[in-house]
C-alpha atoms as a PDB file:
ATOM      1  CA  UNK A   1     -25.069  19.209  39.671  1.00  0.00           C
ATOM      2  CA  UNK A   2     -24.550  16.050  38.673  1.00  0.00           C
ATOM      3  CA  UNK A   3     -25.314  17.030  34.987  1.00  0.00           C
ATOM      4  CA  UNK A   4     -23.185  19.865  34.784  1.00  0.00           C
ATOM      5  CA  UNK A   5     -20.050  16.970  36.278  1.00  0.00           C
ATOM      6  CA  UNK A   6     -20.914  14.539  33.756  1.00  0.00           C
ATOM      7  CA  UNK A   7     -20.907  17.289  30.673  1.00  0.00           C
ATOM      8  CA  UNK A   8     -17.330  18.432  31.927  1.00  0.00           C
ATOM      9  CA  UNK A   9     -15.867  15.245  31.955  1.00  0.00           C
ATOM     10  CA  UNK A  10     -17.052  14.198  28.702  1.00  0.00           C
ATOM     11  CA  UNK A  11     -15.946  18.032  27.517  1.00  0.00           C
ATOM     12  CA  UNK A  12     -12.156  17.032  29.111  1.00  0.00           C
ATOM     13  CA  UNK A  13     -12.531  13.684  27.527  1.00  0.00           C
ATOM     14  CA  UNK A  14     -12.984  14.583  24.201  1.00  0.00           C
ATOM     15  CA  UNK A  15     -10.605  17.632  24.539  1.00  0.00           C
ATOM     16  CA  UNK A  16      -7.567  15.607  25.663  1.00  0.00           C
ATOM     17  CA  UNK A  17      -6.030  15.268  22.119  1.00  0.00           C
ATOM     18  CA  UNK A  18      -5.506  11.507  22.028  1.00  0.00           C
ATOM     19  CA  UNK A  19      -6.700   9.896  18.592  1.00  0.00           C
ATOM     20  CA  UNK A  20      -9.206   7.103  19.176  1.00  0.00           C
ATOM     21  CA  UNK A  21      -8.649   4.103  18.726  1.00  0.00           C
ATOM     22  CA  UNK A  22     -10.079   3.982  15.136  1.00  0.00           C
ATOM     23  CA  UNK A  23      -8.685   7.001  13.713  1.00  0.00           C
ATOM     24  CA  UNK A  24      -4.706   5.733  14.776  1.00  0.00           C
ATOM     25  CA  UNK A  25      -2.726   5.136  11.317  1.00  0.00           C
ATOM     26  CA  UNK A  26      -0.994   2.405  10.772  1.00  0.00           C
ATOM     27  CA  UNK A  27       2.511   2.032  12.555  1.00  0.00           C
ATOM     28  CA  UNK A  28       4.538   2.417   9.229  1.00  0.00           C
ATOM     29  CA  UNK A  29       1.701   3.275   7.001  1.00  0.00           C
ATOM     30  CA  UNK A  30       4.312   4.081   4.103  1.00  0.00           C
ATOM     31  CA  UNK A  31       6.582   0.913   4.210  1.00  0.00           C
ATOM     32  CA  UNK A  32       3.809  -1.690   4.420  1.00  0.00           C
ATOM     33  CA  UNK A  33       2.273  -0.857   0.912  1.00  0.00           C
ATOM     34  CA  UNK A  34       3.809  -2.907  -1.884  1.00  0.00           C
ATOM     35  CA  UNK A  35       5.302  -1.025  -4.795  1.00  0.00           C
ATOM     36  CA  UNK A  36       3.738  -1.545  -7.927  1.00  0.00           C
ATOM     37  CA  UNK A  37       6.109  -2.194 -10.758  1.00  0.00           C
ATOM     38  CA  UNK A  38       5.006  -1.175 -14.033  1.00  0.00           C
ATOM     39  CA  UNK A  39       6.660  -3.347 -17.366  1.00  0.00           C
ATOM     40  CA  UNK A  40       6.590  -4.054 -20.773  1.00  0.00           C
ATOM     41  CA  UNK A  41       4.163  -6.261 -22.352  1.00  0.00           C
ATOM     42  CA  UNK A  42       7.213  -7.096 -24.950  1.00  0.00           C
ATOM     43  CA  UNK A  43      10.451  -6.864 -23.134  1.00  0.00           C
ATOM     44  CA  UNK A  44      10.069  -7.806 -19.598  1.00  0.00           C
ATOM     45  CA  UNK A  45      13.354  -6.279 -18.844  1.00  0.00           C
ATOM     46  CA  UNK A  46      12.445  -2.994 -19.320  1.00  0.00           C
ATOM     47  CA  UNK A  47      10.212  -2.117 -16.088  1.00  0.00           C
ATOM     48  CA  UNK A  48       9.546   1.351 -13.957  1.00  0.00           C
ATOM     49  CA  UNK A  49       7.343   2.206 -10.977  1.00  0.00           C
ATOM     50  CA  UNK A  50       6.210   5.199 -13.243  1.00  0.00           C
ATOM     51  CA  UNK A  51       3.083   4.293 -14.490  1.00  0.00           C
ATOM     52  CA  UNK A  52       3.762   7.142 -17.147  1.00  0.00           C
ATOM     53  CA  UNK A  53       6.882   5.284 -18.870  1.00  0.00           C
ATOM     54  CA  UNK A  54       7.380   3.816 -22.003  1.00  0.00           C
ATOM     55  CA  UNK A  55       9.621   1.142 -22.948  1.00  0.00           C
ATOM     56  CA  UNK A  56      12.981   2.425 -23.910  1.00  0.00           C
ATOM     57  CA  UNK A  57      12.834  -0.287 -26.101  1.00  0.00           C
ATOM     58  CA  UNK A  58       9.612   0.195 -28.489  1.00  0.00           C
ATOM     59  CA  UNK A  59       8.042   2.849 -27.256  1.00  0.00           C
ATOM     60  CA  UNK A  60       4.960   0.799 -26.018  1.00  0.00           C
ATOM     61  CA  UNK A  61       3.265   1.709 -22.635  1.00  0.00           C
ATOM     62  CA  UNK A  62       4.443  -0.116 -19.986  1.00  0.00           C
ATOM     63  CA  UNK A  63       1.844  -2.075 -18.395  1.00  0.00           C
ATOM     64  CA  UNK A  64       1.106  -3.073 -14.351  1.00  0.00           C
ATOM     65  CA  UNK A  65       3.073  -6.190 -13.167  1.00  0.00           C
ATOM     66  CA  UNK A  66       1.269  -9.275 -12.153  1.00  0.00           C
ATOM     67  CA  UNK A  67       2.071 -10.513  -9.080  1.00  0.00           C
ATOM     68  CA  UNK A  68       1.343 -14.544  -8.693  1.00  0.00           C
ATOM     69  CA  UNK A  69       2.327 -14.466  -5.711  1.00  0.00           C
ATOM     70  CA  UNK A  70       5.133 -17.036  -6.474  1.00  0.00           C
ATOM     71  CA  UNK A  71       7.841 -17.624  -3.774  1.00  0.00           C
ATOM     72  CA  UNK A  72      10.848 -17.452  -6.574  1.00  0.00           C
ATOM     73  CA  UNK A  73      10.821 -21.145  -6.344  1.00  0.00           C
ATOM     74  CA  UNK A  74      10.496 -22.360  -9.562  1.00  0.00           C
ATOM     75  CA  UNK A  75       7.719 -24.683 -10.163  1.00  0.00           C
ATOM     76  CA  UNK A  76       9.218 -27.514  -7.568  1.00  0.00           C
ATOM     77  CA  UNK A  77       7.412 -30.869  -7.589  1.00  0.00           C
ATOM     78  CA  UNK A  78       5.480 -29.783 -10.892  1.00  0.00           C
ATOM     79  CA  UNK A  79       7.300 -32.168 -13.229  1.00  0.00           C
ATOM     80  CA  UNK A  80       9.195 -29.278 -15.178  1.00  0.00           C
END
């Protein structure tokens, strides 16, 4: 008896339709990725987020930004 209660409410447990905990996405999955920008090793004014383009400019594959992480301060307190 007590068998048969225990395998029902795990059945109705499991059968309830709520995600676990550790299958939940992330609230705004889409939003919180950064976008990479793709740009030109030889004019840094041409850029895309199409890893496919070329520079409009010389035809050369445009290459994945680096991002340094820089604050768009520009070098304060570094003497230049």
């Amino acid at each position: 008896m007590i068998v048969r209660f225990s395998l029902i409410a795990l059945l109705l447990t499991a059968c309830t339709g709520a995600p676990s905990p550790d299958v939940t996405p992330p609230a705004n999955a889409d939003t919180t990725q950064a976008q990479v920008t793709y740009v030109c090793p030889m004019h840094p004014d041409v850029t895309s987020t199409d890893p496919k383009t070329k520079c409009s400019k010389c035809g050369m594959d445009l290459v994945k930004q680096e991002d340094h992480g820089h604050d768009g301060k520009a070098h304060e307190g570094h003497g230049h």
